[in-house]
PDB file of N, CA and C in Angstrom:
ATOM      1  N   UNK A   1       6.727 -32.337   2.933  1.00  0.00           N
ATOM      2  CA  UNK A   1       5.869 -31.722   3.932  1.00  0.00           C
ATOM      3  C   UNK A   1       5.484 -30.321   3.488  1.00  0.00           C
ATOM      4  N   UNK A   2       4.160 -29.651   4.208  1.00  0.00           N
ATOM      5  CA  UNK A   2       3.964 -28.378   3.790  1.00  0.00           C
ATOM      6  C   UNK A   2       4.584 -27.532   4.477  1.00  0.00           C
ATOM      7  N   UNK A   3       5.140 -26.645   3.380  1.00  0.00           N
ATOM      8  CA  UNK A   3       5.558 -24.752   3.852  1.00  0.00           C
ATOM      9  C   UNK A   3       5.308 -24.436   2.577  1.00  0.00           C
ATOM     10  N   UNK A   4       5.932 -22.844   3.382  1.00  0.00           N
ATOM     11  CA  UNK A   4       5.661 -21.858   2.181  1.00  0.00           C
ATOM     12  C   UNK A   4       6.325 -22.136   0.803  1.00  0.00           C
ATOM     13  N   UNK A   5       5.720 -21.813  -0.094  1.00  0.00           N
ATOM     14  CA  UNK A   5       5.258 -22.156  -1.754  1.00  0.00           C
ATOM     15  C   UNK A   5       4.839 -23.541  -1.631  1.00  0.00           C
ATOM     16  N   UNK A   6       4.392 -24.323  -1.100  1.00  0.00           N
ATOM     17  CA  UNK A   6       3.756 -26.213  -1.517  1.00  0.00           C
ATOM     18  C   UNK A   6       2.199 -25.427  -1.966  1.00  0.00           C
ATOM     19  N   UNK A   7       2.299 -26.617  -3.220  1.00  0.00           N
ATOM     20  CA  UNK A   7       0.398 -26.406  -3.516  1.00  0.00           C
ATOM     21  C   UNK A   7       0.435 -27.752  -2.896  1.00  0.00           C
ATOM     22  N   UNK A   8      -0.638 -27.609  -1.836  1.00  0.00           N
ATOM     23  CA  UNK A   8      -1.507 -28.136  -1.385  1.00  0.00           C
ATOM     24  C   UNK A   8      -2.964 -28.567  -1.504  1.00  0.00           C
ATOM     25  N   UNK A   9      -3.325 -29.740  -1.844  1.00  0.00           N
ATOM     26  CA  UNK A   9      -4.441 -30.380  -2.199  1.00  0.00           C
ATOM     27  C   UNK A   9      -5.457 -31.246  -0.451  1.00  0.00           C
ATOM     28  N   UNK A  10      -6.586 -30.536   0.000  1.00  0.00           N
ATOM     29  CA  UNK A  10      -6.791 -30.842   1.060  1.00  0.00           C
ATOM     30  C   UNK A  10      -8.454 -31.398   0.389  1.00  0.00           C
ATOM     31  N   UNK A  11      -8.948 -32.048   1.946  1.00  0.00           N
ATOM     32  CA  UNK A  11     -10.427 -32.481   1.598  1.00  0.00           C
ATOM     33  C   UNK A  11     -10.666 -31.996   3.044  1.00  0.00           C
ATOM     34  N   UNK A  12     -12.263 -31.332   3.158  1.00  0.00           N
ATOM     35  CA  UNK A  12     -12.824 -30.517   4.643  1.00  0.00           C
ATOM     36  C   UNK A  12     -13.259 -31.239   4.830  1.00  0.00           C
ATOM     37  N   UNK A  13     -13.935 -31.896   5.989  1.00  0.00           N
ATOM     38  CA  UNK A  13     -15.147 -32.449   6.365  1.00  0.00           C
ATOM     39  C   UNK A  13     -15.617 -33.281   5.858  1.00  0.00           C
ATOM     40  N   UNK A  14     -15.082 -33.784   4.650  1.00  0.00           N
ATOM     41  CA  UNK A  14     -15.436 -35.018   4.072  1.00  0.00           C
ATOM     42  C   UNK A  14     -15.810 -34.836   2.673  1.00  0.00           C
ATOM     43  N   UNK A  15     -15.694 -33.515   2.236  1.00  0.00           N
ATOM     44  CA  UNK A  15     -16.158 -32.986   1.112  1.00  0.00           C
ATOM     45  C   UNK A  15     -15.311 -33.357  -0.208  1.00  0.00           C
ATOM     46  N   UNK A  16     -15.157 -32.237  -1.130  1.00  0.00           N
ATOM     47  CA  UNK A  16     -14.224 -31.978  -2.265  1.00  0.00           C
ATOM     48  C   UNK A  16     -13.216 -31.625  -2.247  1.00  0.00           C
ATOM     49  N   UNK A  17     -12.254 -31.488  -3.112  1.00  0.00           N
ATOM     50  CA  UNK A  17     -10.448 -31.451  -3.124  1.00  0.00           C
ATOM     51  C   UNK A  17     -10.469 -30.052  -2.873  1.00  0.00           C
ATOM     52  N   UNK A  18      -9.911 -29.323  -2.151  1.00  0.00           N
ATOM     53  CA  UNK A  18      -9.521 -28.235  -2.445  1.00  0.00           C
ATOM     54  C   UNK A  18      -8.107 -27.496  -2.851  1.00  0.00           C
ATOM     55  N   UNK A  19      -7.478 -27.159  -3.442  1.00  0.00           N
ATOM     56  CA  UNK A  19      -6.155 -26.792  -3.765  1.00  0.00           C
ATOM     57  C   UNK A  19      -5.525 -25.797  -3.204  1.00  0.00           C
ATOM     58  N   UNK A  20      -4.769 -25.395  -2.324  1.00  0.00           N
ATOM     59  CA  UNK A  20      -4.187 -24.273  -1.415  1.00  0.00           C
ATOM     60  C   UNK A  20      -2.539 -24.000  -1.884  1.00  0.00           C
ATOM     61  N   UNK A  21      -2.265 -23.195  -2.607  1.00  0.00           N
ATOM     62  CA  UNK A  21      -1.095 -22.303  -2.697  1.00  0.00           C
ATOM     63  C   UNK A  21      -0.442 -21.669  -1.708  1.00  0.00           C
ATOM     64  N   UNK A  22       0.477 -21.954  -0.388  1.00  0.00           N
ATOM     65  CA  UNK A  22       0.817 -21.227   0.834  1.00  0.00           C
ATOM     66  C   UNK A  22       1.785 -20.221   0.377  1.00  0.00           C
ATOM     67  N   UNK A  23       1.524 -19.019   0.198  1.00  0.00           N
ATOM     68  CA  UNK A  23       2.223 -17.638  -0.262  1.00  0.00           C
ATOM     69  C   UNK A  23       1.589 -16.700   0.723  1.00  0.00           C
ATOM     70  N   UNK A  24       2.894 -16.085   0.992  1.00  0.00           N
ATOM     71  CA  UNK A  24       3.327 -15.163   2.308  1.00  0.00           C
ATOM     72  C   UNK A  24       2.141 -13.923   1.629  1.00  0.00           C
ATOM     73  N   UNK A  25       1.374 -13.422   2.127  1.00  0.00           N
ATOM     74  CA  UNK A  25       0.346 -12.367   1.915  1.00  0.00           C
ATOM     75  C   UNK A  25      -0.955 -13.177   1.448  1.00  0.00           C
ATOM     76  N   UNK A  26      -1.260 -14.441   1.199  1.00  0.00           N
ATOM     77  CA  UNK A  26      -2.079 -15.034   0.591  1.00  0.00           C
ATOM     78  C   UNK A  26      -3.728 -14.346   0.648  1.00  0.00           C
ATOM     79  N   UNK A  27      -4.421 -14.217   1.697  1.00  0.00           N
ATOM     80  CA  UNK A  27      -5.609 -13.254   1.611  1.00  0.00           C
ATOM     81  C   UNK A  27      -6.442 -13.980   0.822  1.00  0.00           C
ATOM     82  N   UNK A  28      -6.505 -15.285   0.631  1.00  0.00           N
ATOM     83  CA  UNK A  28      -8.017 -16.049   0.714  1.00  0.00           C
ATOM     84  C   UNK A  28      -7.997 -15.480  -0.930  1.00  0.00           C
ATOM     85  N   UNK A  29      -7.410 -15.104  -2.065  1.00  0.00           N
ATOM     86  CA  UNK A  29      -7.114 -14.878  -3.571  1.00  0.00           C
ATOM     87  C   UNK A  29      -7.318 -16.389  -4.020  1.00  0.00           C
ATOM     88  N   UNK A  30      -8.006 -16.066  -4.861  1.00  0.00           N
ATOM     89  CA  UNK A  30      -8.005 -17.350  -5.858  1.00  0.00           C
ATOM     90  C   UNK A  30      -7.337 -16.926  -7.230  1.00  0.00           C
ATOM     91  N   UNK A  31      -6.786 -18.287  -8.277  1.00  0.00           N
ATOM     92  CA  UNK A  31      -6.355 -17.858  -9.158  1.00  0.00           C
ATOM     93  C   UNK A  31      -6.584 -19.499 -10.288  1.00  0.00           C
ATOM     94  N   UNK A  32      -6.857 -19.276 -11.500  1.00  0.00           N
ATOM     95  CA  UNK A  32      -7.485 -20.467 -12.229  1.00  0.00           C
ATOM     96  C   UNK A  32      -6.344 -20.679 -12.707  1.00  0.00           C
ATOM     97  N   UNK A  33      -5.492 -21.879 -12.722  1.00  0.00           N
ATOM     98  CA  UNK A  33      -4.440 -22.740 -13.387  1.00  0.00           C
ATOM     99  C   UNK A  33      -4.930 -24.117 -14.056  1.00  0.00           C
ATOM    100  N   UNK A  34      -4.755 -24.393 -15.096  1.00  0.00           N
ATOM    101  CA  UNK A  34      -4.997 -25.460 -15.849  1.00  0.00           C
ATOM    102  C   UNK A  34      -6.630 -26.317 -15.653  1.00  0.00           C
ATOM    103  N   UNK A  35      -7.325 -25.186 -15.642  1.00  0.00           N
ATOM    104  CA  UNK A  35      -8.575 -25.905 -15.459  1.00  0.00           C
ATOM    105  C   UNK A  35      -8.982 -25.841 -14.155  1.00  0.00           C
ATOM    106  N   UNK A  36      -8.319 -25.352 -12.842  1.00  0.00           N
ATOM    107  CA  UNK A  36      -8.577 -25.749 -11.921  1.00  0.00           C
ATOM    108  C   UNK A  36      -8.465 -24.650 -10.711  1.00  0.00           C
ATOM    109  N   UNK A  37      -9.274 -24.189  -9.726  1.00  0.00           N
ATOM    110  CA  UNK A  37      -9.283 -23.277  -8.806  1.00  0.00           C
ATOM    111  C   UNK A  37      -8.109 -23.349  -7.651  1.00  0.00           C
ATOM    112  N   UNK A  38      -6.987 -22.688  -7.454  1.00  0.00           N
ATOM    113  CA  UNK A  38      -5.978 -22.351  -6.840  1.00  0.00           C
ATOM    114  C   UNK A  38      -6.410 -21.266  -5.591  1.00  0.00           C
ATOM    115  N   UNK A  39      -6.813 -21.563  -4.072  1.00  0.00           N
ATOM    116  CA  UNK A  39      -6.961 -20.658  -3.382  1.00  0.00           C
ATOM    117  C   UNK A  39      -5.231 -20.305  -3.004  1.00  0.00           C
ATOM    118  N   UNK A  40      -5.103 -18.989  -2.831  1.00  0.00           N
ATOM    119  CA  UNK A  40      -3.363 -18.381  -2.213  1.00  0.00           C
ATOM    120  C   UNK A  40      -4.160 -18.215  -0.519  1.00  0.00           C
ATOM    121  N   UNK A  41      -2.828 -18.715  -0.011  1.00  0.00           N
ATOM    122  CA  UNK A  41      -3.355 -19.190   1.372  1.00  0.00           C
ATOM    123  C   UNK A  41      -1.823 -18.562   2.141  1.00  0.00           C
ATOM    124  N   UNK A  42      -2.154 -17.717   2.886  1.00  0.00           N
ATOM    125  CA  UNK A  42      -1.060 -17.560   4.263  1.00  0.00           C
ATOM    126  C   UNK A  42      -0.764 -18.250   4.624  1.00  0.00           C
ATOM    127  N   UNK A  43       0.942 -18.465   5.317  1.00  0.00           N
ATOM    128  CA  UNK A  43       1.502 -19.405   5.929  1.00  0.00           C
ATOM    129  C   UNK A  43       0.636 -19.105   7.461  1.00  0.00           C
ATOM    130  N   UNK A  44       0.682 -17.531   7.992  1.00  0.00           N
ATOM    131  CA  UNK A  44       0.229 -17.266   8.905  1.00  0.00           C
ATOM    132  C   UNK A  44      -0.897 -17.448   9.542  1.00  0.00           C
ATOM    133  N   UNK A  45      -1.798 -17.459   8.225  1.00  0.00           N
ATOM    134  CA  UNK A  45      -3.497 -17.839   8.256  1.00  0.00           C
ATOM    135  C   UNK A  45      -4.112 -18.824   9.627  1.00  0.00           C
ATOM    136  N   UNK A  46      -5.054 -19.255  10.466  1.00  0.00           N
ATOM    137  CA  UNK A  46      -5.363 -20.321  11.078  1.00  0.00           C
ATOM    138  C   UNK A  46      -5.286 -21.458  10.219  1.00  0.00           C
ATOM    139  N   UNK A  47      -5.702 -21.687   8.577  1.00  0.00           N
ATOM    140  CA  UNK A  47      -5.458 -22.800   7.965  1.00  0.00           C
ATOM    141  C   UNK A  47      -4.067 -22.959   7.418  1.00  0.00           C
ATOM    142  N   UNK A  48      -3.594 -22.044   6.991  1.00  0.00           N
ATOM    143  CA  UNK A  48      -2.116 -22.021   6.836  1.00  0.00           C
ATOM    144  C   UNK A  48      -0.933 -22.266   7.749  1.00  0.00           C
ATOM    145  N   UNK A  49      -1.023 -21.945   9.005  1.00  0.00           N
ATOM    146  CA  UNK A  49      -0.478 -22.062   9.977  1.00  0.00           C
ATOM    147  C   UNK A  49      -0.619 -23.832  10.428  1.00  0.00           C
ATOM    148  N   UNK A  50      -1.910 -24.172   9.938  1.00  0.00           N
ATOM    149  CA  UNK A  50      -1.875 -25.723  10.743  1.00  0.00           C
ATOM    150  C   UNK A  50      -1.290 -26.682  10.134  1.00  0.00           C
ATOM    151  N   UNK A  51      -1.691 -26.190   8.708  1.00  0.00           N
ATOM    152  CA  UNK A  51      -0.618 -27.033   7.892  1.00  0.00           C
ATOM    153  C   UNK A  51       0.271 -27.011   7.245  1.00  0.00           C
ATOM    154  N   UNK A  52       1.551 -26.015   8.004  1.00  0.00           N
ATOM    155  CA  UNK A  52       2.844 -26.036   8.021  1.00  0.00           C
ATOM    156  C   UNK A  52       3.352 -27.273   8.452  1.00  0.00           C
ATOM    157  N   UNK A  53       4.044 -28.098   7.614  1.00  0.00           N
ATOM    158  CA  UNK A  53       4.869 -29.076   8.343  1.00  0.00           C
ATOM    159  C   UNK A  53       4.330 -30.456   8.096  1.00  0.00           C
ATOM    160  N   UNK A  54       2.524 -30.517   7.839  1.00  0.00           N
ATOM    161  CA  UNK A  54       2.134 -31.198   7.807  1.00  0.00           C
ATOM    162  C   UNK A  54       2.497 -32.427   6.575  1.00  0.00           C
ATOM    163  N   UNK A  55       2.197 -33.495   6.343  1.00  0.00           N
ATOM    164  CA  UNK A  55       2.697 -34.189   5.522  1.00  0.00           C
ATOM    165  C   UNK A  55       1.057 -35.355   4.556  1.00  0.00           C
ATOM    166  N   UNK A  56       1.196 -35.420   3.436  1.00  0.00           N
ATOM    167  CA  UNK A  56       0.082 -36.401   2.799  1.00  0.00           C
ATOM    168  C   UNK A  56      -0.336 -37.218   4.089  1.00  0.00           C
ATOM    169  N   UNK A  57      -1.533 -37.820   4.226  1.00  0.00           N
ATOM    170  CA  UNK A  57      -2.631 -38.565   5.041  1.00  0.00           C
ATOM    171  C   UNK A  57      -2.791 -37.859   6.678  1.00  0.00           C
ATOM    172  N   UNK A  58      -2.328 -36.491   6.834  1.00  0.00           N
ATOM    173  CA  UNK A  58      -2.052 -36.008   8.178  1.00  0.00           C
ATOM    174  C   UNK A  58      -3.874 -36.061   8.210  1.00  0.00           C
ATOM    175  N   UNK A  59      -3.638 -35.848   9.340  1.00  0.00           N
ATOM    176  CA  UNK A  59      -5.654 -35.422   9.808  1.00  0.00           C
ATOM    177  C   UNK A  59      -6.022 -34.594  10.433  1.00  0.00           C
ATOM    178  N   UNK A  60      -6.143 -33.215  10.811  1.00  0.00           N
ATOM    179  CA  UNK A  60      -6.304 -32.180  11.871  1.00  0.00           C
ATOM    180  C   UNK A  60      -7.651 -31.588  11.853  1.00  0.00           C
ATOM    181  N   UNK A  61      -7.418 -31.002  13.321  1.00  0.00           N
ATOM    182  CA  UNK A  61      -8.958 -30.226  13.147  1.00  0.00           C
ATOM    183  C   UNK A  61      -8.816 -28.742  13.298  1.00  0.00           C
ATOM    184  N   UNK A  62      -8.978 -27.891  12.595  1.00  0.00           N
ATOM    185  CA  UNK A  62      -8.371 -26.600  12.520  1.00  0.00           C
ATOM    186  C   UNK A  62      -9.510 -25.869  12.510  1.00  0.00           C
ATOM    187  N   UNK A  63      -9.362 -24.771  14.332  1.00  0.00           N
ATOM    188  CA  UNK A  63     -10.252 -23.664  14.286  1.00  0.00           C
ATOM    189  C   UNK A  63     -10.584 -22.829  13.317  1.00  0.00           C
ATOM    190  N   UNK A  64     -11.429 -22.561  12.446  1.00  0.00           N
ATOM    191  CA  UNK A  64     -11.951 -21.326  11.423  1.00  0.00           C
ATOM    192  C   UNK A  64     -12.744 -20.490  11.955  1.00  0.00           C
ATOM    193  N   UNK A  65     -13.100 -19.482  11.380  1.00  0.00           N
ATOM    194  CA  UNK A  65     -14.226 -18.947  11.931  1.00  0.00           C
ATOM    195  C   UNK A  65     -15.369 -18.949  11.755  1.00  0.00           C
ATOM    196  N   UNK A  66     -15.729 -20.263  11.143  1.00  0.00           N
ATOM    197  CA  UNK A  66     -17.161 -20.708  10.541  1.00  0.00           C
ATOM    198  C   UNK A  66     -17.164 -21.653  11.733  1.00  0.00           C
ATOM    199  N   UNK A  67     -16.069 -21.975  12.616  1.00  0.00           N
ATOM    200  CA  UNK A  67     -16.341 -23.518  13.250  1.00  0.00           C
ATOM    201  C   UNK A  67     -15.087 -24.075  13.165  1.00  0.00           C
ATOM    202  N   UNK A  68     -15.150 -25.435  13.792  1.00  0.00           N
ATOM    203  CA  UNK A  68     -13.984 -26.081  13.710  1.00  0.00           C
ATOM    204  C   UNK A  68     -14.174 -27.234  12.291  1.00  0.00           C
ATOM    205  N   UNK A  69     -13.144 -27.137  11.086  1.00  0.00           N
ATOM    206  CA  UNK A  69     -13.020 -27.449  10.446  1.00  0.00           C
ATOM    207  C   UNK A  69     -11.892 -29.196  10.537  1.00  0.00           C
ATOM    208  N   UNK A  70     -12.639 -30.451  10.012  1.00  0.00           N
ATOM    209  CA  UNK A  70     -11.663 -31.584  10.264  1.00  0.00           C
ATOM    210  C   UNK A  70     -11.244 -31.320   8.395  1.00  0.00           C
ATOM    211  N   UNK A  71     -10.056 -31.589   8.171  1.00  0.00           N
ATOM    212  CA  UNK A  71      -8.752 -31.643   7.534  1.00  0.00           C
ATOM    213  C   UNK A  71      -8.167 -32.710   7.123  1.00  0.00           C
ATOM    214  N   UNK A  72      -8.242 -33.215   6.142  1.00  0.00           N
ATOM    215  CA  UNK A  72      -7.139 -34.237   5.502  1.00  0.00           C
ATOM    216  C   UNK A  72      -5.875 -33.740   4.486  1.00  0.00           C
ATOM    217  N   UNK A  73      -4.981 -33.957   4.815  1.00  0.00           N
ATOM    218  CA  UNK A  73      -4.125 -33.168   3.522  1.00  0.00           C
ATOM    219  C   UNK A  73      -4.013 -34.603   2.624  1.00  0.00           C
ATOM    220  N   UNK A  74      -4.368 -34.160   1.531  1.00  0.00           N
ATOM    221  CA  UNK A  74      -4.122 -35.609   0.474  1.00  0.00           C
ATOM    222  C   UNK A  74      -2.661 -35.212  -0.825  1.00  0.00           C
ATOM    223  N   UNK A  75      -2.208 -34.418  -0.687  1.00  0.00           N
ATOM    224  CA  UNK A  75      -1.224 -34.180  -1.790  1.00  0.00           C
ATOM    225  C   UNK A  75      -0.705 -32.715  -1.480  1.00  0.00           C
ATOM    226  N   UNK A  76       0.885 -32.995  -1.694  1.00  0.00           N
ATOM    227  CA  UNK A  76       1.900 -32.096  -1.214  1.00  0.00           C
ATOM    228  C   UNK A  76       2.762 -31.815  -2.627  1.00  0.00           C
ATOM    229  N   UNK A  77       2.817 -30.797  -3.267  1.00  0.00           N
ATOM    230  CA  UNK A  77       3.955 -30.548  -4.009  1.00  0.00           C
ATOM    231  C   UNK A  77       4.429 -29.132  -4.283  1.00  0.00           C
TER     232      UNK A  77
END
């Protein structure tokens, strides 16, 4: 399940993978690992916060401030 330190692999709205690093200060930082874009994401964050706990195929809809964002978590490690 997700907490703090899981990289997290999510899909928005139906879109593309995104990769989320949950580290305590995170501030929306990106960082390039093996080819691939790493956002650092607050546990505290509105997206960080929702998916504490959460586990692979969860489904949520998590307030942002662009809107309400729907959520798949597809990979936990």
């Amino acid at each position: 399940k997700v907490q703090p330190g899981s990289l997290v692999a999510v899909r928005q709205d139906g879109g593309g993978e995104t990769l989320y690093f949950l580290v305590p200060g995170g501030m929306g930082l990106a960082v390039q690992a093996g080819g691939r874009m790493i956002r650092l994401l607050s546990p505290e964050s509105p997206l960080g916060a929702a998916l504490v706990g959460r586990r692979p195929g969860a489904r949520l809809s998590v307030p942002l401030p662009t809107g309400n964002a729907a959520i798949e978590v597809l990979e936990v490690g």
